[in-house]
N, C-alpha and C. Protein backbone atom coordinates (compact mmCIF):
# COMPACT_ATOMS: atom_id res chain seq x y z
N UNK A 1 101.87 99.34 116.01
CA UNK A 1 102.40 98.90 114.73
C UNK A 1 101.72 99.70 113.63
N UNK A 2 102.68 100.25 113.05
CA UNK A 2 101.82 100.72 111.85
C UNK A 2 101.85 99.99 110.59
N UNK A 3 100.65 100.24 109.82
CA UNK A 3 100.18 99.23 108.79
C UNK A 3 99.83 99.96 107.48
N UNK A 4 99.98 100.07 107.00
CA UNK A 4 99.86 101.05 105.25
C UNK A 4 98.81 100.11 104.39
N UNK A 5 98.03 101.15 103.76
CA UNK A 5 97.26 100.66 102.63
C UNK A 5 97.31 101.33 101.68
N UNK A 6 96.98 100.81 100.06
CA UNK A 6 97.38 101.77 98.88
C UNK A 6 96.50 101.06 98.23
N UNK A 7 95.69 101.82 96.73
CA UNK A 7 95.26 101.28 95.89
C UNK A 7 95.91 101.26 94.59
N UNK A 8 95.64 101.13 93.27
CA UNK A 8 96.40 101.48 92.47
C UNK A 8 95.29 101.97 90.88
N UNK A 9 94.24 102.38 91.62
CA UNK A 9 93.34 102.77 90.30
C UNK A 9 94.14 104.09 90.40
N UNK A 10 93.84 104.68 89.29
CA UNK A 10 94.54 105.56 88.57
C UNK A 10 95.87 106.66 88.91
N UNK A 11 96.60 105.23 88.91
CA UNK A 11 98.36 105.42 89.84
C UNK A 11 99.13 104.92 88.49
N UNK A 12 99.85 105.65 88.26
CA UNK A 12 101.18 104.92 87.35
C UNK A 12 102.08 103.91 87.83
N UNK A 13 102.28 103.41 86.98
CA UNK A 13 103.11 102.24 87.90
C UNK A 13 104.44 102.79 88.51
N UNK A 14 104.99 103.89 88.35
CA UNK A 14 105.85 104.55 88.85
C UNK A 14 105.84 105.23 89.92
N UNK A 15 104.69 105.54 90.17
CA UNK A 15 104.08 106.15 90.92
C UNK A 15 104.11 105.55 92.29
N UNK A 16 103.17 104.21 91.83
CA UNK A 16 102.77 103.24 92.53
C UNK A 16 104.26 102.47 93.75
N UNK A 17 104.85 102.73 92.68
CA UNK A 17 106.12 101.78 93.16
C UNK A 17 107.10 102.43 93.91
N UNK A 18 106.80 103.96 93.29
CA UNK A 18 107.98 104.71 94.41
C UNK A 18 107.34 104.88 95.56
N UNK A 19 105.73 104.90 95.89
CA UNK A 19 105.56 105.18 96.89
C UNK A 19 105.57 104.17 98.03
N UNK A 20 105.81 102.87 97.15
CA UNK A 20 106.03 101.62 98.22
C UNK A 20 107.31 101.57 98.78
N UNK A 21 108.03 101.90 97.96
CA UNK A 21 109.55 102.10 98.42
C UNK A 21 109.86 103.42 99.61
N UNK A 22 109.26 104.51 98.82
CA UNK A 22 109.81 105.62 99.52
C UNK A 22 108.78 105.12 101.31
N UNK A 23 107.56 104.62 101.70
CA UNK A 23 107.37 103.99 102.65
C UNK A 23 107.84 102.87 103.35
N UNK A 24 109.10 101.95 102.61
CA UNK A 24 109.91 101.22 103.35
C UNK A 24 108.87 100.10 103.32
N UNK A 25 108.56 99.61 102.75
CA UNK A 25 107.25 98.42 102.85
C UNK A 25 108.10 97.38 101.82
N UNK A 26 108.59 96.11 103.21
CA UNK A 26 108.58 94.97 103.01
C UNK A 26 107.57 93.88 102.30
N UNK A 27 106.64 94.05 102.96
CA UNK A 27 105.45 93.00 102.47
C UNK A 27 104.11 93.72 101.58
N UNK A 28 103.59 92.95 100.75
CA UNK A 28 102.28 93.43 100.13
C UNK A 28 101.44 92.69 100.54
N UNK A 29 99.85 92.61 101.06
CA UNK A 29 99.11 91.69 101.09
C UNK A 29 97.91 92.15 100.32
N UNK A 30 97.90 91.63 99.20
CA UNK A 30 96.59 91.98 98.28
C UNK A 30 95.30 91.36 98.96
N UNK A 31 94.35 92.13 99.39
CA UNK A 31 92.95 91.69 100.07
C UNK A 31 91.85 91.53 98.92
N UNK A 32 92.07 91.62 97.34
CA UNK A 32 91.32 91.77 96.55
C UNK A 32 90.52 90.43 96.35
N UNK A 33 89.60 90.35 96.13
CA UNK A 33 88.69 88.60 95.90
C UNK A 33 89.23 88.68 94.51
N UNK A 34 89.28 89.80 93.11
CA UNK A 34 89.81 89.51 92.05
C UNK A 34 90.93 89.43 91.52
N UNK A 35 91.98 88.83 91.90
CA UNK A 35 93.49 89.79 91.77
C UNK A 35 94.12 89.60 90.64
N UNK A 36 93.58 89.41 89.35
CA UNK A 36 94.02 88.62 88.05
C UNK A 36 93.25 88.82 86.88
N UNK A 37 92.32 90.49 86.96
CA UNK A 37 91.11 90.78 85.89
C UNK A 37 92.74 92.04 84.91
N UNK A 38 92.12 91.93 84.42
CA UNK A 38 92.74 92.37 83.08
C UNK A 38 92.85 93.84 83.34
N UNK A 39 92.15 94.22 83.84
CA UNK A 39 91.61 95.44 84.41
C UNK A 39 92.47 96.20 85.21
N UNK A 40 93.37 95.14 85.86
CA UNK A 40 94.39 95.73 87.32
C UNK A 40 95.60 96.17 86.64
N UNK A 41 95.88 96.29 85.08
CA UNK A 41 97.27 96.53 84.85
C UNK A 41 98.00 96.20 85.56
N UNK A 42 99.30 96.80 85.82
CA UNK A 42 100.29 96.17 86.18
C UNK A 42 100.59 95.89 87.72
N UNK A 43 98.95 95.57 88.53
CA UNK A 43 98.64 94.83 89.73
C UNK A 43 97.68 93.15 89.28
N UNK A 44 98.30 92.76 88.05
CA UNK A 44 97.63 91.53 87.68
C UNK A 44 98.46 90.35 88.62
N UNK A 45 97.73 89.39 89.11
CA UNK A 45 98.25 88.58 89.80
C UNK A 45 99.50 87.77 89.66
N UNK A 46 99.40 87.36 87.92
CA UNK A 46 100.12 86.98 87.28
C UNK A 46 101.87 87.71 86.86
N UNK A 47 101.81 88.76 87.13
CA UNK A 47 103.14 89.49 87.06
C UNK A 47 103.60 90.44 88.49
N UNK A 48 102.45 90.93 89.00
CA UNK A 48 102.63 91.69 89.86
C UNK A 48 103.76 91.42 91.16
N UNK A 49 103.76 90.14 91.56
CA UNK A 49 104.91 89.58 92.50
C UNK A 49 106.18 89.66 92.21
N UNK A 50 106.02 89.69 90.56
CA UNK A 50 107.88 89.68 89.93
C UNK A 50 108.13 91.31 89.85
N UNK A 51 107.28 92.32 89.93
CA UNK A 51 107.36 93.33 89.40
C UNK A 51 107.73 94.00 91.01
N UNK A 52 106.98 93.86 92.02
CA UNK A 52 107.78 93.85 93.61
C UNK A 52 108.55 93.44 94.07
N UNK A 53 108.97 92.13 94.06
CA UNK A 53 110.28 92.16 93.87
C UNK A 53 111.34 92.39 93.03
N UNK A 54 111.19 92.61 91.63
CA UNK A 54 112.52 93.23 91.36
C UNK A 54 112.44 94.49 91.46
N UNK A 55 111.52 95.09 91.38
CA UNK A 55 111.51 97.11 91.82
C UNK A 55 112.11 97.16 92.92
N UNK A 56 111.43 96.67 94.05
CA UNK A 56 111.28 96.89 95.03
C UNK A 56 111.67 96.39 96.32
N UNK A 57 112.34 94.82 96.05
CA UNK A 57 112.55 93.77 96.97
C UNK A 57 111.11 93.47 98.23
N UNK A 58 109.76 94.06 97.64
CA UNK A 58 109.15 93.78 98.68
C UNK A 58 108.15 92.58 98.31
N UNK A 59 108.24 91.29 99.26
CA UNK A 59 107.34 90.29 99.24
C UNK A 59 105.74 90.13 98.76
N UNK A 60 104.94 89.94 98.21
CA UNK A 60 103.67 88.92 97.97
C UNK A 60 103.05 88.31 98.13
N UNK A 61 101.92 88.65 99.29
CA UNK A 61 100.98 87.65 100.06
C UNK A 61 99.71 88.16 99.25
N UNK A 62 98.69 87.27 98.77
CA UNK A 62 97.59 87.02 98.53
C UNK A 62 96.69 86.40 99.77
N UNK A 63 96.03 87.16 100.34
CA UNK A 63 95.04 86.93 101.42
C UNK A 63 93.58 86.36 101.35
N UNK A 64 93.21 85.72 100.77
CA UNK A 64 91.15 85.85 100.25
C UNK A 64 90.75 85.92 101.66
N UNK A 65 91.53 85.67 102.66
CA UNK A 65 90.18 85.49 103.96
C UNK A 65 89.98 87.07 104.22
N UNK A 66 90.65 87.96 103.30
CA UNK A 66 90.64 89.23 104.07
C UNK A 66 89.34 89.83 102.69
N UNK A 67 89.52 89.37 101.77
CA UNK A 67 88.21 89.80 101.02
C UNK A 67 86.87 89.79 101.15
N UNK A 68 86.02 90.44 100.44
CA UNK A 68 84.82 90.95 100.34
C UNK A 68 84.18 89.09 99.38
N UNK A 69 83.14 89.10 99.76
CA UNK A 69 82.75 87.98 99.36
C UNK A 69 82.49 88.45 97.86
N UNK A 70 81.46 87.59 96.72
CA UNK A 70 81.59 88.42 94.99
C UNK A 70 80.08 88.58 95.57
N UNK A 71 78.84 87.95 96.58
CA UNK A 71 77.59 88.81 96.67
C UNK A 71 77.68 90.01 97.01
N UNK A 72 78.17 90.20 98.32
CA UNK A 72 78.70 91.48 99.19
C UNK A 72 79.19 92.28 97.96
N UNK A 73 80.58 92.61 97.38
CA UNK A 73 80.33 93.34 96.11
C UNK A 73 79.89 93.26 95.32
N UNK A 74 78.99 92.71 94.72
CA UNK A 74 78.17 92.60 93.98
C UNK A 74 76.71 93.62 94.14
N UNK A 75 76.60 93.59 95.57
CA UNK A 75 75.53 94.25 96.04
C UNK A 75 75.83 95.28 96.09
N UNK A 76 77.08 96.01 96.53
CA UNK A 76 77.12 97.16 96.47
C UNK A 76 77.80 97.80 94.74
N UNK A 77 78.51 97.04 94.45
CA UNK A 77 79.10 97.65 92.61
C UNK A 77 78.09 98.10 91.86
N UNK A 78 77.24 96.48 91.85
CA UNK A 78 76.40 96.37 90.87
C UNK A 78 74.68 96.38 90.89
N UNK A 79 74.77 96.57 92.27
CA UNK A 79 73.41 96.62 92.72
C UNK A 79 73.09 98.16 93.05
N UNK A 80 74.03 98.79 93.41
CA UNK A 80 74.08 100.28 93.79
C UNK A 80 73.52 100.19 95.83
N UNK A 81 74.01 98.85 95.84
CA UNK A 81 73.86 99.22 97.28
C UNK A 81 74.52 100.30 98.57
N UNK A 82 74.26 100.62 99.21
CA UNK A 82 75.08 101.83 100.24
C UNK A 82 76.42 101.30 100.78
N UNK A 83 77.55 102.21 101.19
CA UNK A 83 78.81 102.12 101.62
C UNK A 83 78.65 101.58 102.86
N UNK A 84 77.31 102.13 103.80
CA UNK A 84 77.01 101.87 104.99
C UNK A 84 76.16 100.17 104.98
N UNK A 85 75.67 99.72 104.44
CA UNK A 85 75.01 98.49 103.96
C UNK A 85 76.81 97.87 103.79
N UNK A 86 77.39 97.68 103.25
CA UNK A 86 78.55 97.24 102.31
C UNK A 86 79.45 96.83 103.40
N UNK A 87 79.44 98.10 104.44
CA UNK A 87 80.63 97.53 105.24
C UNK A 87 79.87 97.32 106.30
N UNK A 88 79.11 97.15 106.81
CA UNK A 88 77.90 96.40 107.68
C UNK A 88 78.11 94.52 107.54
N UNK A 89 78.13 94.51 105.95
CA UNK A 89 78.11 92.95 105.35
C UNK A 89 79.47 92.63 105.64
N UNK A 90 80.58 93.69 105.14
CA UNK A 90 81.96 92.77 105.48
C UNK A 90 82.39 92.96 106.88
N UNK A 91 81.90 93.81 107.55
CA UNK A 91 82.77 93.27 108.90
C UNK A 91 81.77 92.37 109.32
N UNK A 92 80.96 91.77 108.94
CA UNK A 92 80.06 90.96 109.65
C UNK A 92 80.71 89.15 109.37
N UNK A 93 81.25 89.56 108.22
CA UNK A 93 82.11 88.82 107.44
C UNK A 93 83.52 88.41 107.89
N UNK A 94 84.19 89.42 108.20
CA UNK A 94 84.80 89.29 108.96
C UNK A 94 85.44 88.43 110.57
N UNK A 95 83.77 88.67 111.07
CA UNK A 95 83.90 88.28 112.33
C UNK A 95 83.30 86.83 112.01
N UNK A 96 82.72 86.54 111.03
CA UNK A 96 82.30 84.99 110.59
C UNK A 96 83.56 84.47 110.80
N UNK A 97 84.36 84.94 109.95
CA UNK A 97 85.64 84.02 109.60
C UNK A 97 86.35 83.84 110.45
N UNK A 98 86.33 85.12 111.66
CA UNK A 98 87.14 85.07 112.72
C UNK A 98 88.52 85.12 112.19
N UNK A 99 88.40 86.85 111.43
CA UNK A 99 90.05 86.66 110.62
C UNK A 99 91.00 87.15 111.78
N UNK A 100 90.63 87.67 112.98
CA UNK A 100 91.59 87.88 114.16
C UNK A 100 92.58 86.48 114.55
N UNK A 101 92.00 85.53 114.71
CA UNK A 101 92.43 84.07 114.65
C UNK A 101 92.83 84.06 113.56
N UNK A 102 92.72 83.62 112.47
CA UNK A 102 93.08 82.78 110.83
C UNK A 102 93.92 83.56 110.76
N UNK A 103 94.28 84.77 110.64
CA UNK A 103 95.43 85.34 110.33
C UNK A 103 96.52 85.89 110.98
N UNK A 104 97.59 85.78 110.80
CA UNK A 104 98.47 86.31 112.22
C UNK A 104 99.05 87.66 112.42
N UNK A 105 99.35 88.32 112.90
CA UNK A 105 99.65 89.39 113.53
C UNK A 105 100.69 89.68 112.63
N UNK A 106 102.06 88.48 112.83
CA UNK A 106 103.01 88.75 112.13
C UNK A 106 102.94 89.46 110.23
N UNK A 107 101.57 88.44 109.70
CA UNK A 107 101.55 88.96 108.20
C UNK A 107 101.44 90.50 107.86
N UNK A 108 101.23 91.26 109.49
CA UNK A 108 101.26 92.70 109.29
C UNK A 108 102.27 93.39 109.08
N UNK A 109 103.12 92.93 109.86
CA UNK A 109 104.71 93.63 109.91
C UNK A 109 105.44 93.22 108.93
N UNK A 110 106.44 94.40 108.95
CA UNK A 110 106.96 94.43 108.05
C UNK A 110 108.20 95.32 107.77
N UNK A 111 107.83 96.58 107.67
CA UNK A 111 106.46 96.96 107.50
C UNK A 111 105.20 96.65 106.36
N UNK A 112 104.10 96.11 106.33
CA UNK A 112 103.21 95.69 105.76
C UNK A 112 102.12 96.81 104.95
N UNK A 113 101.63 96.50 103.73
CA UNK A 113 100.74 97.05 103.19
C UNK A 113 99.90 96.47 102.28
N UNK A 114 98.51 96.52 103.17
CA UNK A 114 97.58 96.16 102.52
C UNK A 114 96.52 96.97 101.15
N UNK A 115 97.01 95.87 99.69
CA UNK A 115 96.46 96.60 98.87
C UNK A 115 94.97 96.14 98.10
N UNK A 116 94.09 97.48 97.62
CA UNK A 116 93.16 97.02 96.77
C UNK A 116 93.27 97.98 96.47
N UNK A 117 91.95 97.95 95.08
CA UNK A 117 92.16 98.79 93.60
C UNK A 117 91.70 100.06 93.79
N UNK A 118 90.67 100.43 95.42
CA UNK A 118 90.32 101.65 95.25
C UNK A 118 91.45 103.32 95.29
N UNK A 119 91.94 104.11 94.75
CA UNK A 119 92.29 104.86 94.73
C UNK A 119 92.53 105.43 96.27
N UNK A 120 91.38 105.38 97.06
CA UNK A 120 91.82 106.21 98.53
C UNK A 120 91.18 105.28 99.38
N UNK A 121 90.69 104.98 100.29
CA UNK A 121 90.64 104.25 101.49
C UNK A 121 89.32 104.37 102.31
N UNK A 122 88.49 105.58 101.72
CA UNK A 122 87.03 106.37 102.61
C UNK A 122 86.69 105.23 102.44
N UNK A 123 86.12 104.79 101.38
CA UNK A 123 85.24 103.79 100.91
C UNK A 123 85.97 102.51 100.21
N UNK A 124 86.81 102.04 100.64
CA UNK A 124 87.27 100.76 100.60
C UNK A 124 87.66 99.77 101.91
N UNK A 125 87.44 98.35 101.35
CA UNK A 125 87.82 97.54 102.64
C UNK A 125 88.78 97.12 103.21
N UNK A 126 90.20 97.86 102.47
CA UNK A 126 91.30 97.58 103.41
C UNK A 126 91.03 98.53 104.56
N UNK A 127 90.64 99.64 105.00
CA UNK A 127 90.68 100.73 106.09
C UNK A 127 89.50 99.96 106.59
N UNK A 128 88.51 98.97 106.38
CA UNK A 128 87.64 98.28 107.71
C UNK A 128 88.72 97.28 108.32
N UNK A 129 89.20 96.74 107.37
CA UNK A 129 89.86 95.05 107.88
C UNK A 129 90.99 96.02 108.98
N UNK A 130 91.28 97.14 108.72
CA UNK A 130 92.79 97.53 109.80
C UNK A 130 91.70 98.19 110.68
N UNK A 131 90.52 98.71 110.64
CA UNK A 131 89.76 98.92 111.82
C UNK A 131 89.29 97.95 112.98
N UNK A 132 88.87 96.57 111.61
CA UNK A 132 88.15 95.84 112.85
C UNK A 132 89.42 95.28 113.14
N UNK A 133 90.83 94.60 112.96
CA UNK A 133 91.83 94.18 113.54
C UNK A 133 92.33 95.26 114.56
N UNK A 134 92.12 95.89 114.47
CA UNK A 134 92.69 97.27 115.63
C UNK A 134 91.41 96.99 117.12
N UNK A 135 90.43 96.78 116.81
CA UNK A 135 89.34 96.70 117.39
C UNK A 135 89.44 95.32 118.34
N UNK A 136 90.22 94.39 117.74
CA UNK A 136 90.50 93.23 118.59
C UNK A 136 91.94 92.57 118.83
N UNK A 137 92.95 93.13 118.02
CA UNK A 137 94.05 93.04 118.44
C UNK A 137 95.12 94.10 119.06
N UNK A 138 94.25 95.37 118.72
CA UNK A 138 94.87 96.94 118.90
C UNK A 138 96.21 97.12 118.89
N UNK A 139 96.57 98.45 119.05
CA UNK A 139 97.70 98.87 118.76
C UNK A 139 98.35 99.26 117.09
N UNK A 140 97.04 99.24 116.43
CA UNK A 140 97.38 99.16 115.08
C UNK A 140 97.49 100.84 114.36
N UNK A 141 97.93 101.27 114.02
CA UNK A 141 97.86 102.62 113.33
C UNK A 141 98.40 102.35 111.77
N UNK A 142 96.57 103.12 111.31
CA UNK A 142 96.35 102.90 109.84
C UNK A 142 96.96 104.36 109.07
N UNK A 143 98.15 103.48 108.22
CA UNK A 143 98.40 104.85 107.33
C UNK A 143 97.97 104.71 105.64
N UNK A 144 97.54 105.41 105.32
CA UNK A 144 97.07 105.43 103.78
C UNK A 144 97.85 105.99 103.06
N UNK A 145 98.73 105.21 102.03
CA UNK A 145 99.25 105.98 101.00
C UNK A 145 98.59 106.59 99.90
């Protein structure tokens, strides 16, 4: 199954939107712990669902079990902690929650794309959460828009 992730820091919203389309992506699942800072332009929680579906016809899932706790980023934003420290804490996090269970297989397909604000994927936690789910449900192939 393949699974898409996108961020939308410094993406136009045009941008943003054709590339959800031109990838055929049914579903969005925002993994962000903040999804409603002022900050996200036109990925604010508050409009962003109306703005996918009427662009785009593609659905709106808000996930928190798939987020970063606010210590965990905190430690690394604002503390200047390491990438390697950071994702050490969330897949550890991860496997607390036992998001293989809590979440279902199906919320992937779609085709599905999981979004947060980072621009590319090296160093963000949607490309752990489709690692460690690949790691225990497999068959997953991560594409990055």
């Amino acid at each position: 199954m393949e699974v898409y992730t996108i961020g939308f820091t410094r993406r136009t919203a045009e941008d943003f939107f054709e590339t959800l389309k031109r990838a055929g992506i049914r579903r969005l699942v925002d993994v962000r712990l903040h999804n409603s800072s002022q900050l996200a332009g036109f990925a604010k929680q508050a409009d962003f669902p109306y703005f996918l579906r009427a662009i785009a016809g593609i659905e709106y899932v808000h996930e928190p079990l798939l987020a970063p706790t606010q210590d965990i980023l905190a430690c690394y934003r604002k503390q200047g902690g390491s990438w390697e420290e950071y994702a050490s804490r969330f897949l550890a996090l991860l496997a607390e929650r036992r998001v293989e269970e809590a979440i279902p297989c199906s919320l992937l397909e779609g085709p599905a794309v999981l979004l947060c604000s980072e621009r590319t994927a090296d160093q963000c936690h949607r490309r752990l959460i489709l690692e460690y789910l690949n790691a225990r449900w497999g068959g997953i192939q991560a594409v990055h828009l």
